[in-house]
PDB file of N, CA and C in Angstrom:
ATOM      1  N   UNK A   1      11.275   3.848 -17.737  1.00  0.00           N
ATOM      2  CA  UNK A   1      10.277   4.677 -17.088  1.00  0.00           C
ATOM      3  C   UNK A   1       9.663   3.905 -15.923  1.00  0.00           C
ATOM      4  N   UNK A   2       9.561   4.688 -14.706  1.00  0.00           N
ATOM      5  CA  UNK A   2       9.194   3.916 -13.318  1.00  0.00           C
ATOM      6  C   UNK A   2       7.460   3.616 -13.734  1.00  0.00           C
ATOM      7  N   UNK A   3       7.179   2.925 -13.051  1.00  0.00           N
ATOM      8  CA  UNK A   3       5.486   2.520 -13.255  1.00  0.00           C
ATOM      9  C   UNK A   3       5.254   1.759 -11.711  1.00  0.00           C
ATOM     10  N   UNK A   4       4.387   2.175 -11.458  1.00  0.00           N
ATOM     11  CA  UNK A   4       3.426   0.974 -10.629  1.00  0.00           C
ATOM     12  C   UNK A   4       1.949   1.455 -10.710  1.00  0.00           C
ATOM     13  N   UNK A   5       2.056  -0.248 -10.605  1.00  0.00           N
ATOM     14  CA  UNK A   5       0.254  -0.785 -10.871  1.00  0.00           C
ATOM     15  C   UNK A   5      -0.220  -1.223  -9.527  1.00  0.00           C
ATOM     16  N   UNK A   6      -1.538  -0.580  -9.006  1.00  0.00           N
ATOM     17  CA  UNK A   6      -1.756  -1.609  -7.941  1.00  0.00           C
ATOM     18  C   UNK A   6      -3.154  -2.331  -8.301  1.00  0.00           C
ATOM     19  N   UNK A   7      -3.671  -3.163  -7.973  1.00  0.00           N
ATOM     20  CA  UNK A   7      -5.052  -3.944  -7.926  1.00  0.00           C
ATOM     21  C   UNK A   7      -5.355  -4.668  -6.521  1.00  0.00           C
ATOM     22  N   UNK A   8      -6.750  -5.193  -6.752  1.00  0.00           N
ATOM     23  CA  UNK A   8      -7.310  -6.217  -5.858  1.00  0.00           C
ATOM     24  C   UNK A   8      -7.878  -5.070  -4.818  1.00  0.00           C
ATOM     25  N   UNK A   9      -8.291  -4.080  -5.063  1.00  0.00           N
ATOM     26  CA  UNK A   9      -9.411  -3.205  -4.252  1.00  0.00           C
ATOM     27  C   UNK A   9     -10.457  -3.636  -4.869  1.00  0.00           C
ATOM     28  N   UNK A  10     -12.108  -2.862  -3.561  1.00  0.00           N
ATOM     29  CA  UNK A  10     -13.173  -3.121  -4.226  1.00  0.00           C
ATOM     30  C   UNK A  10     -14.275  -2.774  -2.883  1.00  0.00           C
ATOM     31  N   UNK A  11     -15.123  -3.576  -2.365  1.00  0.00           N
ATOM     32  CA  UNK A  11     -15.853  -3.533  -2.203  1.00  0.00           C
ATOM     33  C   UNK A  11     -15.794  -4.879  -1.301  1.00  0.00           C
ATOM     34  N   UNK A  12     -15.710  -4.273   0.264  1.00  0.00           N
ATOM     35  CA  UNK A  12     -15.388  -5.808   1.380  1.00  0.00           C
ATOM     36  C   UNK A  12     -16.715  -5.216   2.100  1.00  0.00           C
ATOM     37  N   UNK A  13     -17.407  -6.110   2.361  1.00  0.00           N
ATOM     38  CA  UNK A  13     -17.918  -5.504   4.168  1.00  0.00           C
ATOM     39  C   UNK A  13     -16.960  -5.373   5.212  1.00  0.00           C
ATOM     40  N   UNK A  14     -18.126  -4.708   6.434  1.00  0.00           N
ATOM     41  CA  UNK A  14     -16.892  -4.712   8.009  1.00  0.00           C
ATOM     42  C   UNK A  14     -16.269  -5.997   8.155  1.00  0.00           C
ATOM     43  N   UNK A  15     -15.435  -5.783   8.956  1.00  0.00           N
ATOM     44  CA  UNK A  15     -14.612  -7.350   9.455  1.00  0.00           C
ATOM     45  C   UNK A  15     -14.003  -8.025   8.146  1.00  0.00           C
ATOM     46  N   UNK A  16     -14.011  -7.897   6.663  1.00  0.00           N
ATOM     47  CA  UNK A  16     -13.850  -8.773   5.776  1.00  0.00           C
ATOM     48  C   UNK A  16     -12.323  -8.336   5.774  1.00  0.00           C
ATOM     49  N   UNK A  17     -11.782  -8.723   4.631  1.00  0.00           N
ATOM     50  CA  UNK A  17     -10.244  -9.049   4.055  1.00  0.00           C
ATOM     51  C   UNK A  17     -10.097  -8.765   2.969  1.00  0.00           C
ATOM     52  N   UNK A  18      -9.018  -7.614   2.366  1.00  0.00           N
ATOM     53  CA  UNK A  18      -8.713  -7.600   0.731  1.00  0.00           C
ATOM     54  C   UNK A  18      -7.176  -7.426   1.243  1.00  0.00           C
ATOM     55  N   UNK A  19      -6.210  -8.210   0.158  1.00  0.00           N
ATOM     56  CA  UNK A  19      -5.137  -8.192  -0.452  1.00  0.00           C
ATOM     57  C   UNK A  19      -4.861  -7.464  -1.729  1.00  0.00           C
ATOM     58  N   UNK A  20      -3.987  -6.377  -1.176  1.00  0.00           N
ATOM     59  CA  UNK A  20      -3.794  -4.967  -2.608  1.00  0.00           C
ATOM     60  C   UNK A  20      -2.428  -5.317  -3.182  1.00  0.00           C
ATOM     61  N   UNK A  21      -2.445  -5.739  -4.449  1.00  0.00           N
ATOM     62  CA  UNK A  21      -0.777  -6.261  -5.147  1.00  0.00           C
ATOM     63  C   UNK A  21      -0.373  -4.847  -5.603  1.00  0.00           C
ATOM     64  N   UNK A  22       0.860  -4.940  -5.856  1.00  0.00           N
ATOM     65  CA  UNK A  22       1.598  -3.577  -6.806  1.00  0.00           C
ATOM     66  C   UNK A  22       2.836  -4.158  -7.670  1.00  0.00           C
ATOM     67  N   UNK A  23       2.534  -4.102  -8.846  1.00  0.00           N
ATOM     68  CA  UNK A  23       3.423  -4.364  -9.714  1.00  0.00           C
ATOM     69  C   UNK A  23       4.159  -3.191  -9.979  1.00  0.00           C
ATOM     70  N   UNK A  24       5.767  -3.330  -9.822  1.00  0.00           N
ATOM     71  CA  UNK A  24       7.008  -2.237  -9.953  1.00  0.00           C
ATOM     72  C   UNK A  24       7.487  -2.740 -11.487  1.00  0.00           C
ATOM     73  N   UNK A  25       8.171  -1.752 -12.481  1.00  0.00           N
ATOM     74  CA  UNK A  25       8.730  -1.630 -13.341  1.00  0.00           C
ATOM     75  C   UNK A  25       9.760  -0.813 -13.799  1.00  0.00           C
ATOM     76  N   UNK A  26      10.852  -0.685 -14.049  1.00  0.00           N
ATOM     77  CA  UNK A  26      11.593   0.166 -14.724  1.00  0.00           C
ATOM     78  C   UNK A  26      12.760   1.049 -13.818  1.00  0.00           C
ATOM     79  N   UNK A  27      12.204   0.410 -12.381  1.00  0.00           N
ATOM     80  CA  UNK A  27      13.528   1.020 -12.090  1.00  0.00           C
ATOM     81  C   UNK A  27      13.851  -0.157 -10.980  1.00  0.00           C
ATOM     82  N   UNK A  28      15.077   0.138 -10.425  1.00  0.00           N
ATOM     83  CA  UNK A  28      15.883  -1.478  -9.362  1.00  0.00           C
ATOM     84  C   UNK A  28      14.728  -1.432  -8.014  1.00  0.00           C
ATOM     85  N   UNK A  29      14.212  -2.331  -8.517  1.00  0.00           N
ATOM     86  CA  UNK A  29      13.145  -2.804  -7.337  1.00  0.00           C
ATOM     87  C   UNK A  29      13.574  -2.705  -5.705  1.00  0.00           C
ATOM     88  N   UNK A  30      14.805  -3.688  -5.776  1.00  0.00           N
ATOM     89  CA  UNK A  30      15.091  -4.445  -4.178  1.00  0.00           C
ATOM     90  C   UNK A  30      16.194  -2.716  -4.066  1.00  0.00           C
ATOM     91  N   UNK A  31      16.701  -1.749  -4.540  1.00  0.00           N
ATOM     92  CA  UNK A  31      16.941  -0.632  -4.135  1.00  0.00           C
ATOM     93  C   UNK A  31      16.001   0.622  -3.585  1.00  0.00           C
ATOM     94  N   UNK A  32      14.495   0.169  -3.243  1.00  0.00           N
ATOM     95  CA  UNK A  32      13.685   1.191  -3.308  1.00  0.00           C
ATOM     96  C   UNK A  32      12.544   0.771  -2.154  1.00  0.00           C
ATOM     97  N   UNK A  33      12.644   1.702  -1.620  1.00  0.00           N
ATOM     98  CA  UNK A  33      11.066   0.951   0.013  1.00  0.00           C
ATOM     99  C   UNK A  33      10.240   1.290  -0.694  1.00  0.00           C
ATOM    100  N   UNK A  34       9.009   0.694  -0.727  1.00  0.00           N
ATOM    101  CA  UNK A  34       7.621   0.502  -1.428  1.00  0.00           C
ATOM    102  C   UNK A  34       6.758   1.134  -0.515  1.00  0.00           C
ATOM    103  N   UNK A  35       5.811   2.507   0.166  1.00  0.00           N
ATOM    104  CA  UNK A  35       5.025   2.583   0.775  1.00  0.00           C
ATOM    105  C   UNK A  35       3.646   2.525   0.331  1.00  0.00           C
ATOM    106  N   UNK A  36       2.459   2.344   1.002  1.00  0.00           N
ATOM    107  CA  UNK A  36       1.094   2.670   0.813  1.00  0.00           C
ATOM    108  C   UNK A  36       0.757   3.306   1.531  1.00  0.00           C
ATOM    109  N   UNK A  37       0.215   4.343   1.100  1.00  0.00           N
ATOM    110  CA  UNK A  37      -0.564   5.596   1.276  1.00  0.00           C
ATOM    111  C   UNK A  37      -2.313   5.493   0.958  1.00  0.00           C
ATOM    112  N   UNK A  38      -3.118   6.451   1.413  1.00  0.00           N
ATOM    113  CA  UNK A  38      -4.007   6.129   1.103  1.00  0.00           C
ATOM    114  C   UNK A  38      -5.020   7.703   1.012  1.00  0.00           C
ATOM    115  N   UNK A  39      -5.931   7.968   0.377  1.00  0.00           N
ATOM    116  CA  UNK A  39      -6.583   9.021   0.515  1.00  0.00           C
ATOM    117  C   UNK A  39      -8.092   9.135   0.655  1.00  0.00           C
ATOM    118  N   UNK A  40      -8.685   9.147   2.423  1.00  0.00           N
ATOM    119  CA  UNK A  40      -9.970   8.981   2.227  1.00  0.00           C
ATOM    120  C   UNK A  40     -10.606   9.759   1.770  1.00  0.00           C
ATOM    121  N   UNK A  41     -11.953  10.026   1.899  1.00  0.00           N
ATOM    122  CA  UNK A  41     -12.720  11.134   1.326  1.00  0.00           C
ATOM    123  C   UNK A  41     -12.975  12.193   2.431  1.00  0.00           C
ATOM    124  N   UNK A  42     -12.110  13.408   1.914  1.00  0.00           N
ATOM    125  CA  UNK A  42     -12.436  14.335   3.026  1.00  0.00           C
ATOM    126  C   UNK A  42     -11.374  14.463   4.065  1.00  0.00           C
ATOM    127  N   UNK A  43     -10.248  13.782   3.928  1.00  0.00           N
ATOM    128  CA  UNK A  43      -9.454  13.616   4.486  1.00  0.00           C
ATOM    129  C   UNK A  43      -8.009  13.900   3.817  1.00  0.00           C
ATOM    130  N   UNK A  44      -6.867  13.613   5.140  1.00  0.00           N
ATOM    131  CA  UNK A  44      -5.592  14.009   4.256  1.00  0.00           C
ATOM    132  C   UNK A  44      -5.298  12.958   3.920  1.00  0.00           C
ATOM    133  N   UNK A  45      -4.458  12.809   2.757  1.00  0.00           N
ATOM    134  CA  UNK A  45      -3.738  11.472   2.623  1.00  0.00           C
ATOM    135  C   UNK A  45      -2.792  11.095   3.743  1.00  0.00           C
ATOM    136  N   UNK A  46      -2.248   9.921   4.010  1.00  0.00           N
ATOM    137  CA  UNK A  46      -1.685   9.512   5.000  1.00  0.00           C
ATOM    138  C   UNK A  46      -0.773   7.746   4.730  1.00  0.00           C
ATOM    139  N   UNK A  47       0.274   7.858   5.072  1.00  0.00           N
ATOM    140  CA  UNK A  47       1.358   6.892   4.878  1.00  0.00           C
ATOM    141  C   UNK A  47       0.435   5.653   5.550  1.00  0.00           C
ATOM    142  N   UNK A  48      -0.056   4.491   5.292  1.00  0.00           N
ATOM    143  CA  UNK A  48      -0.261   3.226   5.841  1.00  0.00           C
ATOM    144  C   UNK A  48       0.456   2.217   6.279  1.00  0.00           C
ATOM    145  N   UNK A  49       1.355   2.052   5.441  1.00  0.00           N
ATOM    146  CA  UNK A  49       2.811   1.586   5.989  1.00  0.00           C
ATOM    147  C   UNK A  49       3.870   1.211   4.845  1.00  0.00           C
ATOM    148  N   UNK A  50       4.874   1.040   5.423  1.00  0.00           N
ATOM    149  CA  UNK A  50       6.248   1.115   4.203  1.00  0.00           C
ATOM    150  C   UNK A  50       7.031   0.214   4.425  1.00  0.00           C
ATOM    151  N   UNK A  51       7.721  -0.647   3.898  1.00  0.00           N
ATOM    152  CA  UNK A  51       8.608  -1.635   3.759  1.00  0.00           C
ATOM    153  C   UNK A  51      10.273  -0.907   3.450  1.00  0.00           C
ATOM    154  N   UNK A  52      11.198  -1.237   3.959  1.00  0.00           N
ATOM    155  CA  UNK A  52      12.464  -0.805   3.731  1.00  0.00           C
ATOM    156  C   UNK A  52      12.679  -1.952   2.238  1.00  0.00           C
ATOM    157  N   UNK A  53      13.406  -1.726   1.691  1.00  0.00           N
ATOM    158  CA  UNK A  53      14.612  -2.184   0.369  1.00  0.00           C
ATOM    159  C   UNK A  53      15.429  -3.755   0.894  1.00  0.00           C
ATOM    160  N   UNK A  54      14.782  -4.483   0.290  1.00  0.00           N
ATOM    161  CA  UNK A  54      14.933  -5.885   1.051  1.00  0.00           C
ATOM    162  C   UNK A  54      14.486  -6.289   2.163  1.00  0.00           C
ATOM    163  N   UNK A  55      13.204  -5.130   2.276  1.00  0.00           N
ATOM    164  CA  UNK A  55      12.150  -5.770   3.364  1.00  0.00           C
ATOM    165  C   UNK A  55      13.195  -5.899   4.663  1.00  0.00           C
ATOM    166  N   UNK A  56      13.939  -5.514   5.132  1.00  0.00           N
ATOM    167  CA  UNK A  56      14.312  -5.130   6.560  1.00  0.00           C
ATOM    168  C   UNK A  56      13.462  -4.468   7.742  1.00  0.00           C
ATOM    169  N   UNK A  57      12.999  -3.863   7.563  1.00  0.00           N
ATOM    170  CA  UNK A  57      12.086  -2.943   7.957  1.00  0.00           C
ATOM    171  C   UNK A  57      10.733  -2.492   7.680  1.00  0.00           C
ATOM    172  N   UNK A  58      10.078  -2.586   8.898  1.00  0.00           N
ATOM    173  CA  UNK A  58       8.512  -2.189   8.098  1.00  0.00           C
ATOM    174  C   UNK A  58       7.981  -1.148   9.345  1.00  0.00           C
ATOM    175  N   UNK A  59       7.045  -0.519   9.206  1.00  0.00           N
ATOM    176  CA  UNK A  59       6.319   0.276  10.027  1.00  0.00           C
ATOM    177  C   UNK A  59       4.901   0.536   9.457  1.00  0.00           C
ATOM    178  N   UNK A  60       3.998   1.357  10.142  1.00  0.00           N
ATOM    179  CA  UNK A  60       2.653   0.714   9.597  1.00  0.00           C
ATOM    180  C   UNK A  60       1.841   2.032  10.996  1.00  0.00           C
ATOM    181  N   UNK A  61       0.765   2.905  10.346  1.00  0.00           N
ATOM    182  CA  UNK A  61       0.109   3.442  10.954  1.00  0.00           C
ATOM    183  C   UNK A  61      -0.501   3.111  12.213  1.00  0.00           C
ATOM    184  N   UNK A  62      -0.642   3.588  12.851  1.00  0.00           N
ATOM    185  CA  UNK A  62      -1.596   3.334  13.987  1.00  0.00           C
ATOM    186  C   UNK A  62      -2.946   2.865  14.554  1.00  0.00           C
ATOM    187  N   UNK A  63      -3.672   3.464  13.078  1.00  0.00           N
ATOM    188  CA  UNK A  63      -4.664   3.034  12.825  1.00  0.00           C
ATOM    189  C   UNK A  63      -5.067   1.541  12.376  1.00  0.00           C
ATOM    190  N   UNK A  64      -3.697   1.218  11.681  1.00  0.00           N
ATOM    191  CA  UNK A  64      -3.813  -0.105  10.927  1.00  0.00           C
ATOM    192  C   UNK A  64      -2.849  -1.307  11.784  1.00  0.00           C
ATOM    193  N   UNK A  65      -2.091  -1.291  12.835  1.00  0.00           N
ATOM    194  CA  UNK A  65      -1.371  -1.879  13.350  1.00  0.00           C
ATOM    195  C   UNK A  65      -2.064  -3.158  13.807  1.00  0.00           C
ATOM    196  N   UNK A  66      -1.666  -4.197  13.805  1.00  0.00           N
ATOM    197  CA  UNK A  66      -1.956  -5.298  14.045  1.00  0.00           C
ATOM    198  C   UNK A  66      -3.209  -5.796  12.960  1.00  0.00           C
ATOM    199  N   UNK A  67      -3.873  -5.217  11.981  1.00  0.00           N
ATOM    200  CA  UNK A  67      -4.574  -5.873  11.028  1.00  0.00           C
ATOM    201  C   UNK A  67      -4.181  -5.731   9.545  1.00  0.00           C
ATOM    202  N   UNK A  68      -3.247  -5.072   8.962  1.00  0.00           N
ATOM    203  CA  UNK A  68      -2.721  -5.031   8.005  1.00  0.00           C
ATOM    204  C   UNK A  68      -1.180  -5.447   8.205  1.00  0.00           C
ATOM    205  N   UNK A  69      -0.459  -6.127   6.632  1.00  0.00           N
ATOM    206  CA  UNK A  69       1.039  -6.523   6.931  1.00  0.00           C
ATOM    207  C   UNK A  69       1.177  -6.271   5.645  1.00  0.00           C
ATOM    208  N   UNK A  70       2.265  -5.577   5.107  1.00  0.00           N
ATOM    209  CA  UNK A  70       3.146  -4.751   4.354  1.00  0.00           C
ATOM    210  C   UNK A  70       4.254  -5.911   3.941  1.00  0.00           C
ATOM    211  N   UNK A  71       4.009  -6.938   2.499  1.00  0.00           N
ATOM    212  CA  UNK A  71       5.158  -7.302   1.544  1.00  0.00           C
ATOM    213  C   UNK A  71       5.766  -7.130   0.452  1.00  0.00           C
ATOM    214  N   UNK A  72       6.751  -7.746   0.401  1.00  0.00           N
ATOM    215  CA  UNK A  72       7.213  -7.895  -1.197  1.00  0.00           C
ATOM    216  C   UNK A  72       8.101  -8.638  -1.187  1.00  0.00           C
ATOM    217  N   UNK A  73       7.960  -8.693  -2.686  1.00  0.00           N
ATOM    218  CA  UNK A  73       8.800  -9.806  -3.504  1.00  0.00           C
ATOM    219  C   UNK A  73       9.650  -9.460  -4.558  1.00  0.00           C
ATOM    220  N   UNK A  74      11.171  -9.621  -4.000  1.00  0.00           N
ATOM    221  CA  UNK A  74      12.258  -9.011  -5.422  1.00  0.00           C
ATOM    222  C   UNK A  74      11.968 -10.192  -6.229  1.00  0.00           C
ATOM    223  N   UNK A  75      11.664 -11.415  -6.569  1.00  0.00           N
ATOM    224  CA  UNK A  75      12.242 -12.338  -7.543  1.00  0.00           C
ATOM    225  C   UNK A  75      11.091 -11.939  -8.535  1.00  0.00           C
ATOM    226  N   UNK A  76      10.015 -11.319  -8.165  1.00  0.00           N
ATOM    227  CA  UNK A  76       8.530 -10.731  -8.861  1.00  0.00           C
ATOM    228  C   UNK A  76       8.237  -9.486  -9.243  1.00  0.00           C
ATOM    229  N   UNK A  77       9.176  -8.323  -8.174  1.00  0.00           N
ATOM    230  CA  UNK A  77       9.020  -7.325  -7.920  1.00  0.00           C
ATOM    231  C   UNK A  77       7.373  -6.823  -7.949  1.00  0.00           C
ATOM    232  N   UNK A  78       7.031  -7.443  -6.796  1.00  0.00           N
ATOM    233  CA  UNK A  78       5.387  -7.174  -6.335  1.00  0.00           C
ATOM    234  C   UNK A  78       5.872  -6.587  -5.005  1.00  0.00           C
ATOM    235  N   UNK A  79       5.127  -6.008  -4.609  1.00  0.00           N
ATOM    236  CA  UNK A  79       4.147  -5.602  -3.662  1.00  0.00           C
ATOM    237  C   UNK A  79       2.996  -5.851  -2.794  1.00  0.00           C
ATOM    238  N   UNK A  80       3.029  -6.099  -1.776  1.00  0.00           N
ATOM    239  CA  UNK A  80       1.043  -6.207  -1.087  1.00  0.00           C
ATOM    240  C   UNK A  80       1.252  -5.615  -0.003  1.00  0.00           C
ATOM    241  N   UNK A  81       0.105  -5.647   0.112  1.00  0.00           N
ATOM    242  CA  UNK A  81      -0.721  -5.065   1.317  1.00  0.00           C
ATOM    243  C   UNK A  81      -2.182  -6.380   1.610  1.00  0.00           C
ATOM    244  N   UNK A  82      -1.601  -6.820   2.587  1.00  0.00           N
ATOM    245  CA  UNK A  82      -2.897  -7.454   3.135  1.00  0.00           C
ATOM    246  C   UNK A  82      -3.561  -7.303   4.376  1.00  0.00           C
ATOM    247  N   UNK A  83      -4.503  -6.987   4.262  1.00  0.00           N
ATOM    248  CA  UNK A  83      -5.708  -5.686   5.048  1.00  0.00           C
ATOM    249  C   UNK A  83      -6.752  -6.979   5.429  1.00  0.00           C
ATOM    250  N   UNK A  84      -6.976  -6.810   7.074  1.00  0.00           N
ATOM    251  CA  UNK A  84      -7.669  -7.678   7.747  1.00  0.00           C
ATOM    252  C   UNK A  84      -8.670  -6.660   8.531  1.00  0.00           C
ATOM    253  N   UNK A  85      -9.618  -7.283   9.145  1.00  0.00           N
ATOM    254  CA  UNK A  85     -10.584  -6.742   9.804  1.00  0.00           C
ATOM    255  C   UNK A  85     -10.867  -5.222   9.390  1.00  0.00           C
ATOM    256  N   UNK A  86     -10.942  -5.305   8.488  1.00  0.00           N
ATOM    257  CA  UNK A  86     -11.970  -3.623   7.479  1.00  0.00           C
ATOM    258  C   UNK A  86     -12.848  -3.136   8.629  1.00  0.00           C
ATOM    259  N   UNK A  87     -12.570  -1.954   8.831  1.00  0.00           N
ATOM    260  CA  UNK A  87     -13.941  -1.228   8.781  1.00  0.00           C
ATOM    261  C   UNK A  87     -13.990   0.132   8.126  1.00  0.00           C
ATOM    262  N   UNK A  88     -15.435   0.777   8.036  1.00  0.00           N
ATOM    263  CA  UNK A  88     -15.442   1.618   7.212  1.00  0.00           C
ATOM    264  C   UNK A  88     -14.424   2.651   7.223  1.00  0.00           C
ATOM    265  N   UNK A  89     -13.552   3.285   8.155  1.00  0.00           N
ATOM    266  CA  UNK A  89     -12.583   4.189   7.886  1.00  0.00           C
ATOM    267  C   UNK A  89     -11.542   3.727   7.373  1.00  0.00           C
ATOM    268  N   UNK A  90     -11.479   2.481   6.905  1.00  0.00           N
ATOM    269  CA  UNK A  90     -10.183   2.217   5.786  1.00  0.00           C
ATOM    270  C   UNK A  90     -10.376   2.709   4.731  1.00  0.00           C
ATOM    271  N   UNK A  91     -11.926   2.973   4.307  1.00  0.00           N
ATOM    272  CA  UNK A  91     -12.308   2.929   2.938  1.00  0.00           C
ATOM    273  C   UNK A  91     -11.734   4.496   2.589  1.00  0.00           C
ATOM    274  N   UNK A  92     -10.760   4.188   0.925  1.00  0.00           N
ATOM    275  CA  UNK A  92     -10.160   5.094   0.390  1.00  0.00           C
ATOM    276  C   UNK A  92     -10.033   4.375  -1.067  1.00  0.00           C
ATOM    277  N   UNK A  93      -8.670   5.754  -1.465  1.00  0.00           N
ATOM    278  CA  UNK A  93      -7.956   5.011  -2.835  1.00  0.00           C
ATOM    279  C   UNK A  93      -6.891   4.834  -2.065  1.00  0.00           C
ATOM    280  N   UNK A  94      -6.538   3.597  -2.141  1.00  0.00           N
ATOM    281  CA  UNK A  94      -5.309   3.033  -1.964  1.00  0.00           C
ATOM    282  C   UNK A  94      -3.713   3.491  -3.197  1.00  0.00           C
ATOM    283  N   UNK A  95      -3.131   3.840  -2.935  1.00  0.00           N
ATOM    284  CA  UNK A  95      -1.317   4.129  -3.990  1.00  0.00           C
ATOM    285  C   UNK A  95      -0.339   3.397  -3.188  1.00  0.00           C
ATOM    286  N   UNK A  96       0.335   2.698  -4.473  1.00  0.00           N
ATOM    287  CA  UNK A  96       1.601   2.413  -3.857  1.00  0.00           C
ATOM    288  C   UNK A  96       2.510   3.319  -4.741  1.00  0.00           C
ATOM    289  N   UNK A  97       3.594   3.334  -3.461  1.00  0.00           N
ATOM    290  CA  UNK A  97       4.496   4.127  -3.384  1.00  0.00           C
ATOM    291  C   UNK A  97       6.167   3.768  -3.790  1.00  0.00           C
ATOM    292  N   UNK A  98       6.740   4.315  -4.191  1.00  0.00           N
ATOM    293  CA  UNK A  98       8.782   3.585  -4.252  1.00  0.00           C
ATOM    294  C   UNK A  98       9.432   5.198  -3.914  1.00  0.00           C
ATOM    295  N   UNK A  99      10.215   4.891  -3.109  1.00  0.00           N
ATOM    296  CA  UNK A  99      11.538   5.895  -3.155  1.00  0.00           C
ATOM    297  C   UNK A  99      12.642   4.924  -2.388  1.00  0.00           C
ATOM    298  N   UNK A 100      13.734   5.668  -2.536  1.00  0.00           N
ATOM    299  CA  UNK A 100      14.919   5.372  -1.538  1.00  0.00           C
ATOM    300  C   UNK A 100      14.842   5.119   0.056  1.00  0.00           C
ATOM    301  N   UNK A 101      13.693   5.677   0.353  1.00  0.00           N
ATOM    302  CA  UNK A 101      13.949   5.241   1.938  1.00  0.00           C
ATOM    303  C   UNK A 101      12.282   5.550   2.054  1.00  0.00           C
ATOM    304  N   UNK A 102      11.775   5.216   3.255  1.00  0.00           N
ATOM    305  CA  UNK A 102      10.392   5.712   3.215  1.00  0.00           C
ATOM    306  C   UNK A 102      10.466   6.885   3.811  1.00  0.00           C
ATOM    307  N   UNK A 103       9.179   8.111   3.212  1.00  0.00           N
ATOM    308  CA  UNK A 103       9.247   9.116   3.395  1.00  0.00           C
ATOM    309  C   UNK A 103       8.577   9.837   2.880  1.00  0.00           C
ATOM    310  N   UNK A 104       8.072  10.692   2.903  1.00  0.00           N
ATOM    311  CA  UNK A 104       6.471  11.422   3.363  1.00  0.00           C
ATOM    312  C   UNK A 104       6.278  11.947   1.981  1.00  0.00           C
ATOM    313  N   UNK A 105       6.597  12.191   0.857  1.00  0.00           N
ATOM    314  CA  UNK A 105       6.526  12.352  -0.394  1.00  0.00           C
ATOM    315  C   UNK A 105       7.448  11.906  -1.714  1.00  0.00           C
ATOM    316  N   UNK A 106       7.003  10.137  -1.585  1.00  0.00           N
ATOM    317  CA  UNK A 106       7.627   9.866  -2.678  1.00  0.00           C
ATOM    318  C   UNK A 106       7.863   9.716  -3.979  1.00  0.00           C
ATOM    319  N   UNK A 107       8.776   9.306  -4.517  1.00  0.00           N
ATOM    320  CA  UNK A 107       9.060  10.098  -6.065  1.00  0.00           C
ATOM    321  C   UNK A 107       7.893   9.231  -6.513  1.00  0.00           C
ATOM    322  N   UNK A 108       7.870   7.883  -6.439  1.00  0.00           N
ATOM    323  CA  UNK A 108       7.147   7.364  -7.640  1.00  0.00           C
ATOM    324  C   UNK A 108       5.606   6.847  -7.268  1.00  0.00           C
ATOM    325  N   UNK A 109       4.512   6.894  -8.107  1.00  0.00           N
ATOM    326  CA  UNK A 109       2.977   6.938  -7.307  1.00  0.00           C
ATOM    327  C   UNK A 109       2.652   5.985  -8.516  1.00  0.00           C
ATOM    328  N   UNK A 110       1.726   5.139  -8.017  1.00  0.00           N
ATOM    329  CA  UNK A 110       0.627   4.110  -9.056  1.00  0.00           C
ATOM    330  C   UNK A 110      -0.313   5.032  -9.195  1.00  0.00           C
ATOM    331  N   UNK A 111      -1.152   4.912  -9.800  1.00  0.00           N
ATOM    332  CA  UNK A 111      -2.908   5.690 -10.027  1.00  0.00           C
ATOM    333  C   UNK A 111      -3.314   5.429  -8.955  1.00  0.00           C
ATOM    334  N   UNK A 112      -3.818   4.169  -8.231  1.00  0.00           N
ATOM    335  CA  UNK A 112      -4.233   4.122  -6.877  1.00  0.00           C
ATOM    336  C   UNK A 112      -5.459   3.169  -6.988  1.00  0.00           C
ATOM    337  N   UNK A 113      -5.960   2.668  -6.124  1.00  0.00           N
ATOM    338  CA  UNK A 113      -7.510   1.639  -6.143  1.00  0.00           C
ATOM    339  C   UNK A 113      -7.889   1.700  -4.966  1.00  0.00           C
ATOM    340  N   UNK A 114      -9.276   2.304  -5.608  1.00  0.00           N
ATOM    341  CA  UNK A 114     -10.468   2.199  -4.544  1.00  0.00           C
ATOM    342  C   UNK A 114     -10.694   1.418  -3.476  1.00  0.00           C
ATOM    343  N   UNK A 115     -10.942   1.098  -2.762  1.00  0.00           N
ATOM    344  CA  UNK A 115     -10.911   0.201  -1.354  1.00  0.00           C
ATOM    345  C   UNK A 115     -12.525   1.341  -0.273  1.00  0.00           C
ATOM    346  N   UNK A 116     -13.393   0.138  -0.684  1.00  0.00           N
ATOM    347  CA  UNK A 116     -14.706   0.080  -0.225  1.00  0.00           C
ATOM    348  C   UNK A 116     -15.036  -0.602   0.820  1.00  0.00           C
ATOM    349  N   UNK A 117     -15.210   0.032   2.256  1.00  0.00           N
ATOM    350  CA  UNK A 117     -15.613  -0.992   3.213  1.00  0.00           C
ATOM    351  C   UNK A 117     -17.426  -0.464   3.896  1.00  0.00           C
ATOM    352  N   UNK A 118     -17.887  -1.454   2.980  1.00  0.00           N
ATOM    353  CA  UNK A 118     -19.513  -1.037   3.524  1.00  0.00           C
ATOM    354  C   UNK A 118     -20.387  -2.680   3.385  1.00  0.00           C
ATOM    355  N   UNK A 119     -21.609  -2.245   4.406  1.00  0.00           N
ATOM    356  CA  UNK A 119     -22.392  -3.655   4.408  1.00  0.00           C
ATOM    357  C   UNK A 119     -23.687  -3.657   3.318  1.00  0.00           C
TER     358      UNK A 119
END
């Protein structure tokens, strides 16, 4: 059974830094792009960025370009997201994501974590 876990959301001020892990299970890790998505309040959800299947490839919103970077690790089968210079419109629930390729509704979803950016 597929699973992912993500953690390490919370509660940053502006300008601060959180690193979001995602632990994968149960199905072939390094066969599957990992995206994060995110859902603010009041808003649509929206792709943050996605890693290709042995990390070949990455892409990454617009909003978030140049302060967030999208990894992983097959020998761990983790996941991150490490998120630089916060400000309050990051703040959401963060999900990570797995399918076959990245793409706008994928099969497999974590529960998701909060991600708070206030002073």
């Amino acid at each position: 059974q597929a699973q992912l876990v993500e953690s390490g959301g919370g509660l940053v001020p502006p300008g601060g830094s959180l690193r979001l892990s995602c632990a994968a299970s149960g199905f072939p890790f390094d066969n599957y792009a990992i995206a994060w998505f995110r859902q603010a309040p009041g808003k649509e959800r929206e792709e943050v960025s996605c890693i290709t299947h042995r990390g070949g490839s990455t892409r990454y919103a617009d909003s978030v370009k140049g302060r967030f970077t999208i990894s992983r690790d097959s020998a761990t089968k983790m996941a991150y997201l490490q998120m630089n210079s916060l400000n309050p419109e990051d703040t959401g629930i963060y999900y990570c994501t797995a399918d076959h390729t990245c793409r706008e509704n994928p099969r497999y979803w974590g529960p998701g974590t909060l991600v708070t950016v206030s002073s």
